[in-house]
Protein backbone atom coordinates (compact mmCIF):
# COMPACT_ATOMS: atom_id res chain seq x y z
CA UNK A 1 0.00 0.00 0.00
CA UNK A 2 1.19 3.32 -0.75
CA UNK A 3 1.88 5.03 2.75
CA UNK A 4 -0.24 8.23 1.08
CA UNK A 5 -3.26 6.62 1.70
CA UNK A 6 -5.42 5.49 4.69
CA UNK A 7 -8.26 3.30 5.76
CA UNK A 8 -11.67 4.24 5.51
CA UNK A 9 -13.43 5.55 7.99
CA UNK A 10 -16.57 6.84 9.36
CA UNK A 11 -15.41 10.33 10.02
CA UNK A 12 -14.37 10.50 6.58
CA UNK A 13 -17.42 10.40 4.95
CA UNK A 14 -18.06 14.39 4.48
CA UNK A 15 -14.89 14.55 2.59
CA UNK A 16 -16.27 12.13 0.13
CA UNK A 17 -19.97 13.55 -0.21
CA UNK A 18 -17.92 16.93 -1.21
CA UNK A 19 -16.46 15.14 -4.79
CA UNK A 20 -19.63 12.80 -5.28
CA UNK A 21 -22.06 16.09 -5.48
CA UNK A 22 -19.78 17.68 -8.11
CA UNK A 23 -18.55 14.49 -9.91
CA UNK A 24 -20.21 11.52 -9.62
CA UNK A 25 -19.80 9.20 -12.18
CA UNK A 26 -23.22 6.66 -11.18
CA UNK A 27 -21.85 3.92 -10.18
CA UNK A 28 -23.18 1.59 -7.65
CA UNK A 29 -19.91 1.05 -5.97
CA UNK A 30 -18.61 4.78 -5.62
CA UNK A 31 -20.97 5.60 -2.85
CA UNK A 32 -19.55 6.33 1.01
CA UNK A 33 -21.78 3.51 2.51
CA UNK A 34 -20.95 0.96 -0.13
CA UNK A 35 -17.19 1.62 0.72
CA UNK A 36 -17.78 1.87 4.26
CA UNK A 37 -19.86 -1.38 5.35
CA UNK A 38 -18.31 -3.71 3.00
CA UNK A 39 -14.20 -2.32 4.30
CA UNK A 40 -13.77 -5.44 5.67
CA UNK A 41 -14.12 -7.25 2.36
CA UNK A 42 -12.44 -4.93 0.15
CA UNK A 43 -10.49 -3.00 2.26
CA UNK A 44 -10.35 0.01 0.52
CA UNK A 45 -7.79 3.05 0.98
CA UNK A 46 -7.80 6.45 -0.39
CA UNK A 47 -6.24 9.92 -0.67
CA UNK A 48 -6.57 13.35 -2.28
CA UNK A 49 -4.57 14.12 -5.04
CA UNK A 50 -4.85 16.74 -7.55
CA UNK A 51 -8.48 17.94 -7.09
CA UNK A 52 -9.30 14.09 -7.40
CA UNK A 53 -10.17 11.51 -4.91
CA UNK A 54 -8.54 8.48 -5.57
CA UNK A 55 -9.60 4.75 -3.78
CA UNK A 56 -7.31 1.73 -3.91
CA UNK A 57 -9.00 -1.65 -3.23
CA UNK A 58 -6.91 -4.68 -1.50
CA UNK A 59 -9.75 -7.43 -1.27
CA UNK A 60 -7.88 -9.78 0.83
CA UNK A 61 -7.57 -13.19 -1.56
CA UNK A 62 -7.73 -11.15 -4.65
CA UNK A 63 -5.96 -8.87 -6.77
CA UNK A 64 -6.09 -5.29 -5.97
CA UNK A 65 -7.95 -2.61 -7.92
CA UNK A 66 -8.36 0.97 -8.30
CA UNK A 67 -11.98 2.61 -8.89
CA UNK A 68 -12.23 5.30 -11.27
CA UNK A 69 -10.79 9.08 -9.73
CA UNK A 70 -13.47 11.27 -8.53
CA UNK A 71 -13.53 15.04 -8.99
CA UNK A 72 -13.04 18.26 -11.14
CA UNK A 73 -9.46 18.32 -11.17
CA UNK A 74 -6.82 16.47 -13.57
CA UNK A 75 -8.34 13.18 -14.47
CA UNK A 76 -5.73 11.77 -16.77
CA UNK A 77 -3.02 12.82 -13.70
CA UNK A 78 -5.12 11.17 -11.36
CA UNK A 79 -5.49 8.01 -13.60
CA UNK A 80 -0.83 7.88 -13.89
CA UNK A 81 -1.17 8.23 -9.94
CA UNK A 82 -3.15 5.04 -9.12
CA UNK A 83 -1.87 3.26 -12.05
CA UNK A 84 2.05 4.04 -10.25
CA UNK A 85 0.80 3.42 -7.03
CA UNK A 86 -0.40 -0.21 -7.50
CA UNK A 87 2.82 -0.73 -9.41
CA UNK A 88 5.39 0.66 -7.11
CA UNK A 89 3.46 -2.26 -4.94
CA UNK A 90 4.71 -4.59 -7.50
CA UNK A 91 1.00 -5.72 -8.69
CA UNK A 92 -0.75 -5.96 -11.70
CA UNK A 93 -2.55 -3.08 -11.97
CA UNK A 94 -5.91 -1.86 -13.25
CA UNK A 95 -8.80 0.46 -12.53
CA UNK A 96 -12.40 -1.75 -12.48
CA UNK A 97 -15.68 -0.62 -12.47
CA UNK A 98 -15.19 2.05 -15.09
CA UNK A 99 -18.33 3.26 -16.84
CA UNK A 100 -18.50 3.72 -19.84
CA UNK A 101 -18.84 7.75 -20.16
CA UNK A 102 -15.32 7.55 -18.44
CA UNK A 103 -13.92 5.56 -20.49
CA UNK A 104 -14.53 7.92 -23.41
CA UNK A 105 -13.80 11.06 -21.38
CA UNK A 106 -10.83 10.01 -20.27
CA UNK A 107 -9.25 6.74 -21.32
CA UNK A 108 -6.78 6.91 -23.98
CA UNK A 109 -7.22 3.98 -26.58
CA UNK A 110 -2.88 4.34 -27.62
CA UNK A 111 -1.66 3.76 -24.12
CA UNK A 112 -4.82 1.68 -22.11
CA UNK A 113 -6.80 -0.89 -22.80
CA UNK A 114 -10.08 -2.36 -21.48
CA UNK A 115 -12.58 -5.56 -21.10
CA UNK A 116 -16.31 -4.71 -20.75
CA UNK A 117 -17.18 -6.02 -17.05
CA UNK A 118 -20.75 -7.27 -17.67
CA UNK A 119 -21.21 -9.24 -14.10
CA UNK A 120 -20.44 -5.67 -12.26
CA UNK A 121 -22.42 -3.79 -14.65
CA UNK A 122 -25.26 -1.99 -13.04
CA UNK A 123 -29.56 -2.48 -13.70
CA UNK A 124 -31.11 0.50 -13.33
CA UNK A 125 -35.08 1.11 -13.43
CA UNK A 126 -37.31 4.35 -13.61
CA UNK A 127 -38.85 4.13 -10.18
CA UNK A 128 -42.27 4.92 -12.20
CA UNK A 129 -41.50 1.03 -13.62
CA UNK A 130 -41.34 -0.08 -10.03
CA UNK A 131 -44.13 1.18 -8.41
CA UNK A 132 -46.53 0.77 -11.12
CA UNK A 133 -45.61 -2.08 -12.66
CA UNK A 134 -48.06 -1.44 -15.90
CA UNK A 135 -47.86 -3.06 -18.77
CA UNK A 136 -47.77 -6.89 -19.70
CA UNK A 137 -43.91 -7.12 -19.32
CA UNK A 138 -44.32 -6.73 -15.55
CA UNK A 139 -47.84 -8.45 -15.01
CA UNK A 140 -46.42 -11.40 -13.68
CA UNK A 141 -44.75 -8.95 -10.99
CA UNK A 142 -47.92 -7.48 -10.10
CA UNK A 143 -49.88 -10.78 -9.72
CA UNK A 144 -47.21 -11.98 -7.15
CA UNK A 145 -47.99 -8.71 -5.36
CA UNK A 146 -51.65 -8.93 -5.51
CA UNK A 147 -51.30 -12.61 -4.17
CA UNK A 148 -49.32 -11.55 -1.29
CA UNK A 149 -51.87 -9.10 -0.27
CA UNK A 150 -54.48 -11.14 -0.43
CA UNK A 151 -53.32 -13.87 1.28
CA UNK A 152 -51.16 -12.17 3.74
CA UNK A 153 -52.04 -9.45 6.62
CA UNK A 154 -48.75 -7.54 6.80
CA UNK A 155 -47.87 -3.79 7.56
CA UNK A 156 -45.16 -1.62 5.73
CA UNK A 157 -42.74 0.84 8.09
CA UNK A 158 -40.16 2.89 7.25
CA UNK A 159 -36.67 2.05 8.92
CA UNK A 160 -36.14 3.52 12.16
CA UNK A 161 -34.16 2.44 15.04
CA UNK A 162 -36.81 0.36 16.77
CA UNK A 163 -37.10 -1.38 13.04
CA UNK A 164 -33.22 -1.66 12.69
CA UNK A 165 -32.64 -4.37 16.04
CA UNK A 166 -35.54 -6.32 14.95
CA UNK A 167 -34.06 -6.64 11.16
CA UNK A 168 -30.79 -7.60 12.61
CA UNK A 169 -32.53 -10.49 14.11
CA UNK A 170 -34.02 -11.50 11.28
CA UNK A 171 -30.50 -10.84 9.42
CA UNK A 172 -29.51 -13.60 11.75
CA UNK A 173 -32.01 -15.41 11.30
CA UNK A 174 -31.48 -15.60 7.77
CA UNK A 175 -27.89 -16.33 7.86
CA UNK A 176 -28.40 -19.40 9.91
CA UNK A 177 -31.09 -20.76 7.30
CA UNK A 178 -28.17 -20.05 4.84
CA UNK A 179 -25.68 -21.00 7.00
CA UNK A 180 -23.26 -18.41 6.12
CA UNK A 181 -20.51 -19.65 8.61
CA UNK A 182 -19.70 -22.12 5.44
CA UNK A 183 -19.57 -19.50 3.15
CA UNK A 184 -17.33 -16.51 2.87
CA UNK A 185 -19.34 -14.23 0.83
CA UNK A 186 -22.30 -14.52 2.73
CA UNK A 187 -19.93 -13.81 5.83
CA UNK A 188 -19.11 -10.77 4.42
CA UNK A 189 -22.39 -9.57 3.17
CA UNK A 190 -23.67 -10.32 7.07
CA UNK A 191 -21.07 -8.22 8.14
CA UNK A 192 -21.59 -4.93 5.22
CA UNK A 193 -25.69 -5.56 6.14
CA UNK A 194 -24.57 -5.74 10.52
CA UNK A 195 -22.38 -2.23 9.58
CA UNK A 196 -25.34 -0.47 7.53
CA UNK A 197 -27.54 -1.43 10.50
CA UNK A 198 -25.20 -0.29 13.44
CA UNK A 199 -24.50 2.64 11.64
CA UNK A 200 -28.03 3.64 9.96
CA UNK A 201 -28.41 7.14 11.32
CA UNK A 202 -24.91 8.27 11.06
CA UNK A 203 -24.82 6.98 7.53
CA UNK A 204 -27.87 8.85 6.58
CA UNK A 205 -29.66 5.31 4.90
CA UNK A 206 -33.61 4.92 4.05
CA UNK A 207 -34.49 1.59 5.06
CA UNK A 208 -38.37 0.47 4.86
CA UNK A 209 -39.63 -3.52 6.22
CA UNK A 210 -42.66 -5.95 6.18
CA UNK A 211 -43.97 -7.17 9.38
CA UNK A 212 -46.75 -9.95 9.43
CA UNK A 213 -47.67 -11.69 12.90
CA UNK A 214 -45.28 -8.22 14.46
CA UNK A 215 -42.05 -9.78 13.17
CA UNK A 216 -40.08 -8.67 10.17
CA UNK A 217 -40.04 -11.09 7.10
CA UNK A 218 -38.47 -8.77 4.51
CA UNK A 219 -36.63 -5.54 4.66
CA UNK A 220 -35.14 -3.14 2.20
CA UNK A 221 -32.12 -0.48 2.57
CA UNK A 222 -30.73 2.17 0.53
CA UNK A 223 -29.48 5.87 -0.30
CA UNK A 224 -29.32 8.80 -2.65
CA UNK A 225 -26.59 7.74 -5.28
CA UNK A 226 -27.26 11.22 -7.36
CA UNK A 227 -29.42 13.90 -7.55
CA UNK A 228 -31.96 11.68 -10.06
CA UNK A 229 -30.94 8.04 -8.92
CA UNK A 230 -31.12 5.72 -5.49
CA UNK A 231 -29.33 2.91 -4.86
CA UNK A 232 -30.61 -0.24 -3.18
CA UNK A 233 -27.78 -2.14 -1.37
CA UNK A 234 -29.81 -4.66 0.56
CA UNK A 235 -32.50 -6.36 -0.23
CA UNK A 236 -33.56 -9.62 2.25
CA UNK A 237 -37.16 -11.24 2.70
CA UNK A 238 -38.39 -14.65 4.09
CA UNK A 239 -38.00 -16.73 1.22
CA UNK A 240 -40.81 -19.13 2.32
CA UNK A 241 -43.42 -16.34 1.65
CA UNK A 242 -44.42 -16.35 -1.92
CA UNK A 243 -44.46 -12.55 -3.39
CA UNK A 244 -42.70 -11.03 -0.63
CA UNK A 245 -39.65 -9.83 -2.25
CA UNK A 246 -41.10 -8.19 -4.95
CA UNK A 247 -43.67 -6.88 -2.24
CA UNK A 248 -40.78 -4.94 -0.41
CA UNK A 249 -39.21 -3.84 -3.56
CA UNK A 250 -42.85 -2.28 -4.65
CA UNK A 251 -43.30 -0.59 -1.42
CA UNK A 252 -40.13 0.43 -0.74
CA UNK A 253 -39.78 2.43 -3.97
CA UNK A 254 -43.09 3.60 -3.00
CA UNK A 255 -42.70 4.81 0.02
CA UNK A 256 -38.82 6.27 0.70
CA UNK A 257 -38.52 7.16 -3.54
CA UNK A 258 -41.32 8.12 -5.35
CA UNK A 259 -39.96 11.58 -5.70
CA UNK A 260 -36.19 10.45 -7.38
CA UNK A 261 -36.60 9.62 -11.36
CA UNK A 262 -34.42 6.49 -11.58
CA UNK A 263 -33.59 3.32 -9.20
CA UNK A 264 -29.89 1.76 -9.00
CA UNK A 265 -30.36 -2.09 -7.96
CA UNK A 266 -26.48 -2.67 -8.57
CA UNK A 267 -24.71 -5.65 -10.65
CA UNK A 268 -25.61 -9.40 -11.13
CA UNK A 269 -22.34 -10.88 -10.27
CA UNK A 270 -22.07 -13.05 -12.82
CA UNK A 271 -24.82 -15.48 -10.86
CA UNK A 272 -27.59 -16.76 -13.43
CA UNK A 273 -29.90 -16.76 -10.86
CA UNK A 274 -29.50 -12.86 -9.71
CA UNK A 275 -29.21 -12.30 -13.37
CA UNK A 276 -32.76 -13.51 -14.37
CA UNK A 277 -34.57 -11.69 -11.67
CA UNK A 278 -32.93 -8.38 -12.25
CA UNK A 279 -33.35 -8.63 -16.04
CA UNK A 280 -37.01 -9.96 -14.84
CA UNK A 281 -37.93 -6.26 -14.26
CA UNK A 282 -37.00 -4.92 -17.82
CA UNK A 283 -34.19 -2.35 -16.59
CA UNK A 284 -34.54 1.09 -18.57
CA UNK A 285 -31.02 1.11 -18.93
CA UNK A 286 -27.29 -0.66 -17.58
CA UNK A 287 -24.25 1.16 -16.30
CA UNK A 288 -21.75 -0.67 -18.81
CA UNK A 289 -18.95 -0.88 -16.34
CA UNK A 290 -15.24 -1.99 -17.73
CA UNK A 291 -11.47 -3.16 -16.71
CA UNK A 292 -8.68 -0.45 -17.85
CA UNK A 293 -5.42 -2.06 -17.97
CA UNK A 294 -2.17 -0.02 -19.34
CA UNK A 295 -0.62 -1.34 -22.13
């Protein structure tokens, strides 16, 4: 690691607000929360340089990344700087996550390089689309919605902090059905949901959950991304209850982001599953995201 940087943390978080409301570049990833809960898994670092803010990721078992530099100053500066600072480290290196508007801003085609990144690439939905759900494309969506109503008697809150201990139980709850002890990325998604939760009012979330029989079977938890576009990071509902995911997505939207024009669900991963049911919704658009590598 280059000693310039530092560790993420909480107090930090004002610093990074300041280059995301001048320059943000709508990616799911380059949000303070995102960075934040999920440290422990990607252990991120970052620094100031040049009117830029620049984040190095060291995801312990895999090769370390930069994200694209944030702000109005030099971008192609910025872009030498995190390229030499992951190779003074003697790694490979590359910037991921790079949208595509970036990549023609800013990447030079004679000395980079780049691979489209489809499993990281981001879904994103009018929230119109997700409240409504008109149209024959999402009928199926609203009959699993109307089924769940009718067969369920449930009640919709937002997130507060009498909400947030009772969806950490079911958090737990959830990871013992999955039994995430056996399975490192569930580990670390318990931990990134644990942080949001601990940290919900400092971090400035919207959260919204279901409760039938008093207890919470499903719960939803986001943020502002930009000034026309949320972001949902966590998404969890009793599986056993038919409708009930797409009932908290519904409601959710409804209820925390009528208001905002456009809804950020974030990438696929590469897993087929995850891939159907985001596609399932008929996104209005993707953040192409890409690999830069120097040549």
């Amino acid at each position: 690691m280059t000693d310039l940087f530092k560790p993420i943390e909480l107090s930090d978080r004002e610093i990074f607000f300041k280059y995301f409301k001048v320059d943000h570049p709508g990616i799911s990833e380059l949000s303070f929360t995102n960075l934040f809960v999920w440290r422990n898994r990607y252990r991120p670092v970052w620094t100031q340089h040049g009117g830029c803010l620049l984040i190095l990721c060291y995801p312990e078992g895999d090769t370390p990344f930069a994200l694209p530099p944030v702000g109005l100053g030099d971008k192609p500066a910025a872009i030498e700087y995190l390229f030499n600072a992951l190779e003074k480290s003697g790694l490979q290196a590359k910037i991921c996550r790079v949208p595509e508007a970036f990549i023609n801003a800013y990447i030079d085609p004679d000395r980079f390089t780049w691979i489209a990144d489809r499993d990281n690439s981001d879904y994103v939905y009018t929230t119109l689309d997700l409240i409504e759900l008109s149209g024959n494309r999402l009928h199926k969506k609203k009959n699993h919605i109307n089924q769940f109503k009718r067969n369920n008697s449930f009640e919709y809150r937002p997130m507060d902090l009498e909400a947030v201990e009772c969806v950490v139980e079911m958090q737990e709850e959830w990871c013992q059905l999955k039994a995430c002890v056996e399975n490192q990325e569930l580990m670390s998604e318990d931990y990134a949901i644990k942080e949001s939760l601990t940290h919900f009012e400092e971090l400035e979330m919207k959260g919204g959950v279901i409760l039938i029989n008093k207890r919470v079977e499903a719960f939803s938890m986001g943020e502002l991304l930009t000034q026309d576009t949320a972001v949902i990071h966590f998404e969890k509902a009793n599986p056993n209850i038919q409708g009930l995911y797409a009932a908290i997505n519904q409601l959710f939207c409804q209820n925390a982001w009528s208001h905002i024009a456009f809804i950020n669900r974030e990438q696929d991963l590469g897993k087929e599953g995850l891939r159907r049911a985001k596609e399932s919704y008929r996104p209005h658009h993707m953040v192409n995201k890409f690999t830069v590598f120097r040549r």
